[in-house]
C-alpha atoms as a PDB file:
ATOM      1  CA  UNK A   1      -8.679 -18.174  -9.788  1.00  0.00           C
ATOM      2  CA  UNK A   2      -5.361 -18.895  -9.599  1.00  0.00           C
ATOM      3  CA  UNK A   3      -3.381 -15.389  -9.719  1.00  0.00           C
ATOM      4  CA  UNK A   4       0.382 -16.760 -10.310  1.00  0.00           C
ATOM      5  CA  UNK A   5       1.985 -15.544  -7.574  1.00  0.00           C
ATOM      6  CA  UNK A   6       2.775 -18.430  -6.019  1.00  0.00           C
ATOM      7  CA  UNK A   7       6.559 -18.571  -4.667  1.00  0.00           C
ATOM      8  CA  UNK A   8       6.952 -14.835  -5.635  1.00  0.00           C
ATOM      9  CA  UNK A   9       8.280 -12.218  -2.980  1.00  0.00           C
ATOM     10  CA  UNK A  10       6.637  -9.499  -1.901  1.00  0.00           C
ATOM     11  CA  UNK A  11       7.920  -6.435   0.190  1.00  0.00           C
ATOM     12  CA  UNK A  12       5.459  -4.656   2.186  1.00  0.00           C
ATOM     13  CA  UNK A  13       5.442  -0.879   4.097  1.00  0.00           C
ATOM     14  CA  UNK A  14       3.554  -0.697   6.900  1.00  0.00           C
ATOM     15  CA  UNK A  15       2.471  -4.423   6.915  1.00  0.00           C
ATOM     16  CA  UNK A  16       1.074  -5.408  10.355  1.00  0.00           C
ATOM     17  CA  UNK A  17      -2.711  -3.586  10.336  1.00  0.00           C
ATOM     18  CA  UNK A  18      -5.423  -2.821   7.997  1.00  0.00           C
ATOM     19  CA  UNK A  19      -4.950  -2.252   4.752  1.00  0.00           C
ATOM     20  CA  UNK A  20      -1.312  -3.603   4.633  1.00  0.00           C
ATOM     21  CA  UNK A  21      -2.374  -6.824   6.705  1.00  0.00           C
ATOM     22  CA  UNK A  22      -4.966  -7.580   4.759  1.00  0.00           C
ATOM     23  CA  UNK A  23      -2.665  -7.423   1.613  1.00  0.00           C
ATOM     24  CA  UNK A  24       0.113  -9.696   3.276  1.00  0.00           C
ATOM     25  CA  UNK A  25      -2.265 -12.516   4.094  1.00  0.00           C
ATOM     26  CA  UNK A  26      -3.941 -12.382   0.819  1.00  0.00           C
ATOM     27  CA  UNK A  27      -0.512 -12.378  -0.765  1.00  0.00           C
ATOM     28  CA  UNK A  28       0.195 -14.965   1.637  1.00  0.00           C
ATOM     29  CA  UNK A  29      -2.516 -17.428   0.797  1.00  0.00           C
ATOM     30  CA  UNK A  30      -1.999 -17.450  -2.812  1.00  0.00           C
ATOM     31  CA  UNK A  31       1.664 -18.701  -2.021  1.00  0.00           C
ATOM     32  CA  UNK A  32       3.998 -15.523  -1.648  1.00  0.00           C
ATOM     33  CA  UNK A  33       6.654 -15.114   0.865  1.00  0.00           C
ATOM     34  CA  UNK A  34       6.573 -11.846   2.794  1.00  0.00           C
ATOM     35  CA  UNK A  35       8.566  -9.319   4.097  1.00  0.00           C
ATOM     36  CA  UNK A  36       7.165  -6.208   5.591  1.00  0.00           C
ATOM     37  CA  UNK A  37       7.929  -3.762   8.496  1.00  0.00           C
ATOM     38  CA  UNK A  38       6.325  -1.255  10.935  1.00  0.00           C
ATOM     39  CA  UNK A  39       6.959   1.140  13.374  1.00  0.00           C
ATOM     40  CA  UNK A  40       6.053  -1.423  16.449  1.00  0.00           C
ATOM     41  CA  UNK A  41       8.528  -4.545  16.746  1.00  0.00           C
ATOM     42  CA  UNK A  42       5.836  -6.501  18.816  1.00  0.00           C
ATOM     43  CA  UNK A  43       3.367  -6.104  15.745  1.00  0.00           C
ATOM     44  CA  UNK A  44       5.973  -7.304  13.226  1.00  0.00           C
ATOM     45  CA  UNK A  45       6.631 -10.399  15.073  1.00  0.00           C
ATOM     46  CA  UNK A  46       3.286 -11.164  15.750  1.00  0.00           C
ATOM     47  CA  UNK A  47       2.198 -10.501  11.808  1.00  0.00           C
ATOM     48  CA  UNK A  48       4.846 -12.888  10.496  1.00  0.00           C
ATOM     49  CA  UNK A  49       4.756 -15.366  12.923  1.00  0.00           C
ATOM     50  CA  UNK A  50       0.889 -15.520  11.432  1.00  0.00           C
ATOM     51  CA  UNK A  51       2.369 -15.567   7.974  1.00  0.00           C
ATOM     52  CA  UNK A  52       4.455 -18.236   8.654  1.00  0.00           C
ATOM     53  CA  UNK A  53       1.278 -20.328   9.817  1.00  0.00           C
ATOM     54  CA  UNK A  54      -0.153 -19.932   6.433  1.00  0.00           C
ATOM     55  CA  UNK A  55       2.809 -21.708   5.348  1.00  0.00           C
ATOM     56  CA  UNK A  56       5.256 -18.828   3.249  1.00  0.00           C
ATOM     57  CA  UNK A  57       8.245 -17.611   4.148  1.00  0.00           C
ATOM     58  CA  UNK A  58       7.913 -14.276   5.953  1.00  0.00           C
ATOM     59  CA  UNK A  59      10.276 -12.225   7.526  1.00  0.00           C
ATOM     60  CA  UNK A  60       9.908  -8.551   8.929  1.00  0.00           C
ATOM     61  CA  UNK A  61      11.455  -6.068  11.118  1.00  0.00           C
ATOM     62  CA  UNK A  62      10.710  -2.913  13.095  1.00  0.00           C
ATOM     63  CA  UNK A  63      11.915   0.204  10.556  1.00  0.00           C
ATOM     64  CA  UNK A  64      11.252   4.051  10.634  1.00  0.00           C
ATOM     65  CA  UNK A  65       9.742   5.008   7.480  1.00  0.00           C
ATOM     66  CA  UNK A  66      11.420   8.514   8.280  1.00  0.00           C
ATOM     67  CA  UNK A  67      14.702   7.051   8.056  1.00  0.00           C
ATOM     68  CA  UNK A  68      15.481   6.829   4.330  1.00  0.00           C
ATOM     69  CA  UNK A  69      19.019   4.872   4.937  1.00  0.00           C
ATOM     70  CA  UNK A  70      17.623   2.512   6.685  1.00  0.00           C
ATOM     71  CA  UNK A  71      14.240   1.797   5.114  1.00  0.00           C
ATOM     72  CA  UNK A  72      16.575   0.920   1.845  1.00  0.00           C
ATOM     73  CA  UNK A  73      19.019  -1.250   4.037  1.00  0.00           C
ATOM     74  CA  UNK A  74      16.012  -3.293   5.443  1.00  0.00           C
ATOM     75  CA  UNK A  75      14.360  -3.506   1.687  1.00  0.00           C
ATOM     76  CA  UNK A  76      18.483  -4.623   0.497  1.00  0.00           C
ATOM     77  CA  UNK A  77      18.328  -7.418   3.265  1.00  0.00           C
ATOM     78  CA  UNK A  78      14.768  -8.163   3.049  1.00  0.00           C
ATOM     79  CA  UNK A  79      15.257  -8.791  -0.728  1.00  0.00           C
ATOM     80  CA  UNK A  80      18.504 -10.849  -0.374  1.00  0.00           C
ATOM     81  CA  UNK A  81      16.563 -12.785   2.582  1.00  0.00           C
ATOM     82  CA  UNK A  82      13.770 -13.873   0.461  1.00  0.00           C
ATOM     83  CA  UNK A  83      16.025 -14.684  -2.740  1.00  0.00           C
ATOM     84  CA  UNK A  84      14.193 -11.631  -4.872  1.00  0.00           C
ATOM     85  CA  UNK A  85      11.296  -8.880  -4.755  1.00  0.00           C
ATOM     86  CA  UNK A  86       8.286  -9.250  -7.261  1.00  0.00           C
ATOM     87  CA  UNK A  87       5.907  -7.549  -5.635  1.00  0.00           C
ATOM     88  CA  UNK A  88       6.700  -3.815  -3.988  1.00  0.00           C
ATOM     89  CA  UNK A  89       3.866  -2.108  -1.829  1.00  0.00           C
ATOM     90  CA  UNK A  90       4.093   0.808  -0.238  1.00  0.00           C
ATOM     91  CA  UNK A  91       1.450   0.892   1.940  1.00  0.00           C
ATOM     92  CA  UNK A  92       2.325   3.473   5.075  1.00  0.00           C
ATOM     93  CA  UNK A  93       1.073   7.180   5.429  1.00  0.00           C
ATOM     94  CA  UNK A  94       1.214   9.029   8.368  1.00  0.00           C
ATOM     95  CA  UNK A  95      -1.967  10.302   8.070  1.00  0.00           C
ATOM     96  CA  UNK A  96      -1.693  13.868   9.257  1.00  0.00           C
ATOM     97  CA  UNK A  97      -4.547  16.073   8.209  1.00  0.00           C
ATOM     98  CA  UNK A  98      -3.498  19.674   8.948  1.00  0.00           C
ATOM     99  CA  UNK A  99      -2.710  22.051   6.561  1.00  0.00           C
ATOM    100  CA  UNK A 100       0.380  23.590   8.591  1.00  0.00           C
ATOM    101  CA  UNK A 101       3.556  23.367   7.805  1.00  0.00           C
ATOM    102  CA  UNK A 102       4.102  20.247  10.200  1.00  0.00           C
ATOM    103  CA  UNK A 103       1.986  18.486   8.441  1.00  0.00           C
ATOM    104  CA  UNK A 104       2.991  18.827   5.370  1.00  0.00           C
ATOM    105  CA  UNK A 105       6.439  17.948   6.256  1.00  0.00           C
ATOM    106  CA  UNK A 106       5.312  14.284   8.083  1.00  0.00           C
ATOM    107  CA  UNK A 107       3.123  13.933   5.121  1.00  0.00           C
ATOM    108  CA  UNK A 108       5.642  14.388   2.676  1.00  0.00           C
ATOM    109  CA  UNK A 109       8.693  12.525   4.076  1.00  0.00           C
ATOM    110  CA  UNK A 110       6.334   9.497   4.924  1.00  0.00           C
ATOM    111  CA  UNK A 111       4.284   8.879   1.975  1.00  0.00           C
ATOM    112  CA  UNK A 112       6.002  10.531  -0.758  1.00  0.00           C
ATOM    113  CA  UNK A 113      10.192   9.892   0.371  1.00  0.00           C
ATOM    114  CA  UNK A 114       8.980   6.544   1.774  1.00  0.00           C
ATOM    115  CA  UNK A 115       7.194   5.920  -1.702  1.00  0.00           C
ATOM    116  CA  UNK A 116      10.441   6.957  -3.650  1.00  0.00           C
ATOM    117  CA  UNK A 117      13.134   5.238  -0.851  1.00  0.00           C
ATOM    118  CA  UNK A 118      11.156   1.980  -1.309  1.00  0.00           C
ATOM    119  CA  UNK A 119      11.180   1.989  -5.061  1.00  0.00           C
ATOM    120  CA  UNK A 120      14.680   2.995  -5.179  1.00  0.00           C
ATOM    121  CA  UNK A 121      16.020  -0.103  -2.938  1.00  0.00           C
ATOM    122  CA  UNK A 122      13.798  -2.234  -4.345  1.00  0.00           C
ATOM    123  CA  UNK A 123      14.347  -1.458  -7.585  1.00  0.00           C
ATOM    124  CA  UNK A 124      17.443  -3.743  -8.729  1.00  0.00           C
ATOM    125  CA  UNK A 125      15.500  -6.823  -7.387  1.00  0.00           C
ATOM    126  CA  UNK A 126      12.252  -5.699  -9.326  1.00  0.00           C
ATOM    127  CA  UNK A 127      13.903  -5.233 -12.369  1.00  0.00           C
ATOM    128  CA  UNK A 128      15.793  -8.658 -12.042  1.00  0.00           C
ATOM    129  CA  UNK A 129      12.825 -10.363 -11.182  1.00  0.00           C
ATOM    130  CA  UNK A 130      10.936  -8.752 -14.784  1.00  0.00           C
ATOM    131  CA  UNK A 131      13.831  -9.846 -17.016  1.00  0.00           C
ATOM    132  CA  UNK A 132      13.737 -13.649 -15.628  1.00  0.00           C
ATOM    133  CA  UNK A 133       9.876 -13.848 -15.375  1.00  0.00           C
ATOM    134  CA  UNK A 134       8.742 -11.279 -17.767  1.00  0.00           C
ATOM    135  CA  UNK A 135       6.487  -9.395 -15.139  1.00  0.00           C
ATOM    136  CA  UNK A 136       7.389  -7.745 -11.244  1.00  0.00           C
ATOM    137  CA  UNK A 137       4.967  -5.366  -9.674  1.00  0.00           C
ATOM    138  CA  UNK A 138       4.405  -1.812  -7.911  1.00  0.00           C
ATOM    139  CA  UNK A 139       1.656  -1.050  -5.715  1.00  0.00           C
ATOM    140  CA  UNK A 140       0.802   1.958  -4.282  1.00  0.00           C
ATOM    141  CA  UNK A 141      -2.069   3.003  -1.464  1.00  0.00           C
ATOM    142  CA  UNK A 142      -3.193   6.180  -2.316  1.00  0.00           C
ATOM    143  CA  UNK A 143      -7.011   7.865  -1.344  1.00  0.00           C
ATOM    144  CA  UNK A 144      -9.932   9.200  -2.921  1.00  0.00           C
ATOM    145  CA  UNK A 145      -8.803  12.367  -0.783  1.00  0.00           C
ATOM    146  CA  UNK A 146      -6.062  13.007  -3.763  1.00  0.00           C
ATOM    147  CA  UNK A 147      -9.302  14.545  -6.020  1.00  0.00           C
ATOM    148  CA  UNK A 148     -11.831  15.242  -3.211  1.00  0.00           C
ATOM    149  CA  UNK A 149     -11.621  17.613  -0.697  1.00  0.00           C
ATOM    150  CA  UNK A 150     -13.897  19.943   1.559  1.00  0.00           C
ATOM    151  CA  UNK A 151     -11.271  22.339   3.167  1.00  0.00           C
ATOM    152  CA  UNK A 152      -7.963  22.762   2.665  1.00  0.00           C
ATOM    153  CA  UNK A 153      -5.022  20.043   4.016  1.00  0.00           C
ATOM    154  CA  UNK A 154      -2.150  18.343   3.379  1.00  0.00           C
ATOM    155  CA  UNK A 155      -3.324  15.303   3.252  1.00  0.00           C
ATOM    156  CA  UNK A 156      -5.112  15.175  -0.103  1.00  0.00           C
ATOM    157  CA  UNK A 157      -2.394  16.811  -1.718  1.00  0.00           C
ATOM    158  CA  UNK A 158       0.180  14.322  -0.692  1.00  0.00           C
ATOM    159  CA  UNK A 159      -1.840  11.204  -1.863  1.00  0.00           C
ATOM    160  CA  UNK A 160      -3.045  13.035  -5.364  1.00  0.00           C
ATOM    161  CA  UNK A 161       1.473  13.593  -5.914  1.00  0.00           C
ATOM    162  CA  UNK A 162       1.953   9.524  -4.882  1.00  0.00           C
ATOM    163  CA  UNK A 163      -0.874   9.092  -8.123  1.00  0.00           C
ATOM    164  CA  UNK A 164       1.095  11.463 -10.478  1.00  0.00           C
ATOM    165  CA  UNK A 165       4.430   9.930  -9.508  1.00  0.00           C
ATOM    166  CA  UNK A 166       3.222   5.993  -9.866  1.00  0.00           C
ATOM    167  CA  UNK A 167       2.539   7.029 -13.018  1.00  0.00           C
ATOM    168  CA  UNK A 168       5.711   8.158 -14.003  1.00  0.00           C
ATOM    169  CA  UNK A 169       6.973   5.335 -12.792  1.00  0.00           C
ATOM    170  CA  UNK A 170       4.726   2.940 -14.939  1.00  0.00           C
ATOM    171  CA  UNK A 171       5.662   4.789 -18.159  1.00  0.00           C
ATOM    172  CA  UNK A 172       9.037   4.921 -17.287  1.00  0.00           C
ATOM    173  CA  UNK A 173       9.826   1.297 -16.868  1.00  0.00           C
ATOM    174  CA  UNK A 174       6.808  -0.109 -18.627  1.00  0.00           C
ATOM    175  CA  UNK A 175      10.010  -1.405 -21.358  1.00  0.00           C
ATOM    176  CA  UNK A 176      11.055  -3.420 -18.393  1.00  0.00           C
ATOM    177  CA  UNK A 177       7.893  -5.040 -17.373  1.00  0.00           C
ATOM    178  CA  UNK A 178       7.967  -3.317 -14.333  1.00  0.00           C
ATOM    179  CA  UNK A 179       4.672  -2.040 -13.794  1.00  0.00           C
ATOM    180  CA  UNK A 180       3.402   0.539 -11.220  1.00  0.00           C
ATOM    181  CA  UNK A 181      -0.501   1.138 -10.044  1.00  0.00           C
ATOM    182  CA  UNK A 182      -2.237   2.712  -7.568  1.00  0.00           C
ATOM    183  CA  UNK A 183      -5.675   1.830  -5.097  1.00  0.00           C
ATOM    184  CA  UNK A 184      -7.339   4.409  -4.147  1.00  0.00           C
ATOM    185  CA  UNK A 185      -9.365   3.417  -1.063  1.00  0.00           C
ATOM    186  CA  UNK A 186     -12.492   5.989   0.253  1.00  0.00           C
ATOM    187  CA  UNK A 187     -13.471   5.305   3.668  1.00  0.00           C
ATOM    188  CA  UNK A 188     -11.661   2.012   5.867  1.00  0.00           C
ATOM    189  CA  UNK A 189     -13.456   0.771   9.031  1.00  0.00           C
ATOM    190  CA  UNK A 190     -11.320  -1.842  11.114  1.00  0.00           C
ATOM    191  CA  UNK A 191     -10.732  -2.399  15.004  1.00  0.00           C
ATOM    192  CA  UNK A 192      -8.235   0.133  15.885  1.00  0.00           C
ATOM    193  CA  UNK A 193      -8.181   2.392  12.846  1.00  0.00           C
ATOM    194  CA  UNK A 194      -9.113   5.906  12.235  1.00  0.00           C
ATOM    195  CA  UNK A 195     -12.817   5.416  11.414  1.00  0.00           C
ATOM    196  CA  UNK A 196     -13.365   3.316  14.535  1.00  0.00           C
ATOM    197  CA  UNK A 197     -11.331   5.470  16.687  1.00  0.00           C
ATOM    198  CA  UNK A 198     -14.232   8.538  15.367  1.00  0.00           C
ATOM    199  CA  UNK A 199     -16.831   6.325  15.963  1.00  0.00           C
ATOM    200  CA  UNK A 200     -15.977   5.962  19.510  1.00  0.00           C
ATOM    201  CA  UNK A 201     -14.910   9.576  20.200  1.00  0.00           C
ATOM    202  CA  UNK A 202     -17.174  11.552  17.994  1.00  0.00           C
ATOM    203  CA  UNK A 203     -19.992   9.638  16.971  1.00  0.00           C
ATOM    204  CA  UNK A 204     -22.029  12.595  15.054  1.00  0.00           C
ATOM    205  CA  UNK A 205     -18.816  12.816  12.420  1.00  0.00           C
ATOM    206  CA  UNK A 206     -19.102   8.881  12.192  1.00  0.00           C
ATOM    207  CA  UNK A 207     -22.383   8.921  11.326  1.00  0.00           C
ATOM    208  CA  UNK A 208     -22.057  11.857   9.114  1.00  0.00           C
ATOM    209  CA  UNK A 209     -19.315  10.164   7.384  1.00  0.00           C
ATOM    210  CA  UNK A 210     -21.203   6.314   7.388  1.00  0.00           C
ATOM    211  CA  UNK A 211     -24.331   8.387   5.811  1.00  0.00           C
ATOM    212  CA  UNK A 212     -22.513   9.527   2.843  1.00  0.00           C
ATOM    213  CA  UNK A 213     -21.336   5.534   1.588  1.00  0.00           C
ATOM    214  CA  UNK A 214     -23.845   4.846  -0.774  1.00  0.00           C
ATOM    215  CA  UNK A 215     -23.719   1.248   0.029  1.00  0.00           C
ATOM    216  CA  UNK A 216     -24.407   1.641   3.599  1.00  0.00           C
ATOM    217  CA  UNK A 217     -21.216   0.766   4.944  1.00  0.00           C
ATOM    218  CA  UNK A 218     -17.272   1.680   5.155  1.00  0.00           C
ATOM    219  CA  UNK A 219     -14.876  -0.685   3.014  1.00  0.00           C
ATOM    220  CA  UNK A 220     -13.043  -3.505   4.488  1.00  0.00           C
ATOM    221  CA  UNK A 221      -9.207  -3.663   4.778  1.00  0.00           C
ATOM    222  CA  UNK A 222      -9.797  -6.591   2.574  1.00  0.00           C
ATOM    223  CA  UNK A 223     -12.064  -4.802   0.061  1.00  0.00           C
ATOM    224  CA  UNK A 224      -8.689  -2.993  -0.884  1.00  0.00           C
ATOM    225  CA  UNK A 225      -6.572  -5.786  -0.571  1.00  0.00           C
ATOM    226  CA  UNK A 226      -8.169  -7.785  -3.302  1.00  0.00           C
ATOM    227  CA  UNK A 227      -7.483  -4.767  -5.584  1.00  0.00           C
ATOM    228  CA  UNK A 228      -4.241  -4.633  -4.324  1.00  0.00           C
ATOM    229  CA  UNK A 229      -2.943  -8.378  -4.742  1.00  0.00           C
ATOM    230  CA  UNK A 230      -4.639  -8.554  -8.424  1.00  0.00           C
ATOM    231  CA  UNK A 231      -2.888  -5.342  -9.739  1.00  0.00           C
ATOM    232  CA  UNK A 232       0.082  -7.229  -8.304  1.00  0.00           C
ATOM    233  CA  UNK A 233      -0.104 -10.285  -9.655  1.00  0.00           C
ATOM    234  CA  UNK A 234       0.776 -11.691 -13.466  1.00  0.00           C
ATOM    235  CA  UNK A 235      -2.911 -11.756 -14.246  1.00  0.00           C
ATOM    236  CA  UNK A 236      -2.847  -7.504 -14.571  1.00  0.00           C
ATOM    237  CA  UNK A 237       0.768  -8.376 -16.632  1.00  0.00           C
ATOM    238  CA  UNK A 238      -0.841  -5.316 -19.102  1.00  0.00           C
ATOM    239  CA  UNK A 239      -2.206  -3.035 -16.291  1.00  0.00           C
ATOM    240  CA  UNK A 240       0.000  -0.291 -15.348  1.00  0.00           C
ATOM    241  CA  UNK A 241      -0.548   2.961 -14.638  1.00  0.00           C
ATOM    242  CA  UNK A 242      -3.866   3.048 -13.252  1.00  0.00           C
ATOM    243  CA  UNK A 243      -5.766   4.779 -10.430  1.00  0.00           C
ATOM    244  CA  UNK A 244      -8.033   1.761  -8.998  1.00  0.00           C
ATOM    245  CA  UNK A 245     -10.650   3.559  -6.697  1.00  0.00           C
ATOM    246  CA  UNK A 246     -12.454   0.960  -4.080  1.00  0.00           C
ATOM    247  CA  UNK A 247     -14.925   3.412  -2.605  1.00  0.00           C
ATOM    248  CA  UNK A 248     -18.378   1.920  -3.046  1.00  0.00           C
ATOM    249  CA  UNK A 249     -19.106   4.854  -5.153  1.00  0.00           C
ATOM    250  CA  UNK A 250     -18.555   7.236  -2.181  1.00  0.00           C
ATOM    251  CA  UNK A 251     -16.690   9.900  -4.637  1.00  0.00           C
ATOM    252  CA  UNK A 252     -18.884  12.012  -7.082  1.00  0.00           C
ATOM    253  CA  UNK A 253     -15.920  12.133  -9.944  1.00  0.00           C
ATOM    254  CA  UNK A 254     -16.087  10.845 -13.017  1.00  0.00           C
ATOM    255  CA  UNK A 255     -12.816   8.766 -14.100  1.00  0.00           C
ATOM    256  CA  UNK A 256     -12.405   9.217 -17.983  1.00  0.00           C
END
């Protein structure tokens, strides 16, 4: 299937692992040129020096999330760099799981200002990119933990306000075909990530959590990056607004 996103640009937070690597490449391989950045500048060259192989333009750079100024300066450049933004995803969390105040706060100015910083910056070259092609896209990586929870943290909080605020976004610019989703992933298992780090430090909560996936395994990175790249591309032109959850039916809500 051919998803139209060939020659389109795409800006990508927290690009060089997982979830947000697995987008690039797929991005990458149906033709889009890539920009994305990371905390660690040896990751970011590596990750778009393996764009580049796959024959797109990429570019990237080391950025702190934390640093609103300069996360819009780098989106600014990135978008001048690559001629234009179509495709926005905002991708990095800090993960933090407490339900002190610290938490809250590196939750907050992470996902959420990093969310709204992106958008912001990215924002004139999204809405350019509409008007001349009649479509430019939002993405936004959000959890099941938003409407499930077992004790109290800051985590599922902070995912559940990205959902309500991609939403306001989609209505909100939906007159400017500029449309805004979210993917909600459940449980991720790659080298290096959180699940595998609990599977080699506390086995009995990774097999706790492993039991509870109805289909017998954790997603993929790429699981969520299919979602991802189709909400992003022309094909979902009259999709916006939406909650996409990729958990193998791991959640017990029903989504009316």
């Amino acid at each position: 299937m051919d998803l139209q996103l060939k020659a389109k640009n795409a800006v990508i937070l927290g690009g060089t692992r997982g979830i947000g690597r697995a987008i690039a490449e797929t991005l990458a391989k149906e033709g889009t040129n890539i920009a994305l950045c990371a905390r660690n500048a040896e990751q970011v060259t590596e990750a778009v020096a393996a764009l580049k192989a796959l024959g797109v333009k990429a570019t990237g750079a080391s950025v702190d999330i934390l640093d609103g100024a300069a996360l819009k300066s780098w989106i600014a450049a990135a978008g001048e760099e690559l001629g234009g933004i179509d495709v926005l995803v905002s991708n990095a969390g800090a993960m933090a799981q407490g339900a002190d105040p610290a938490s809250w706060n590196q939750n907050f100015q992470l996902d959420v200002l990093g969310m709204v910083n992106a958008f912001d910056a990215a924002k004139p070259f999204l809405k350019k990119a509409a008007a001349e092609h009649g479509d430019a896209s939002f993405v936004v990586i959000s959890s099941i933990s938003a409407a499930e929870t077992d004790n109290a943290s800051s985590y599922g909080p902070i995912k559940a306000a990205l959902i309500h605020f991609a939403k306001g976004l989609a209505r909100q610019y939906a007159s400017q075909h500029i449309r805004t989703n979210v993917v909600s992933p459940g449980t991720v298992y790659f080298e290096g990530g959180v699940w595998n780090t609990i599977e080699t430090n506390m086995p009995e909560m990774f097999k706790t959590a492993m039991a509870r996936n109805p289909m017998g395994r954790m997603a993929t990175p790429q699981d969520i990056a299919n979602a991802a790249v189709f909400l992003s591309s022309p094909l979902s032109g009259f999709t916006s607004g939406i909650n996409m959850i990729v958990d193998g039916a791991l959640s017990r809500r029903v989504n009316f």
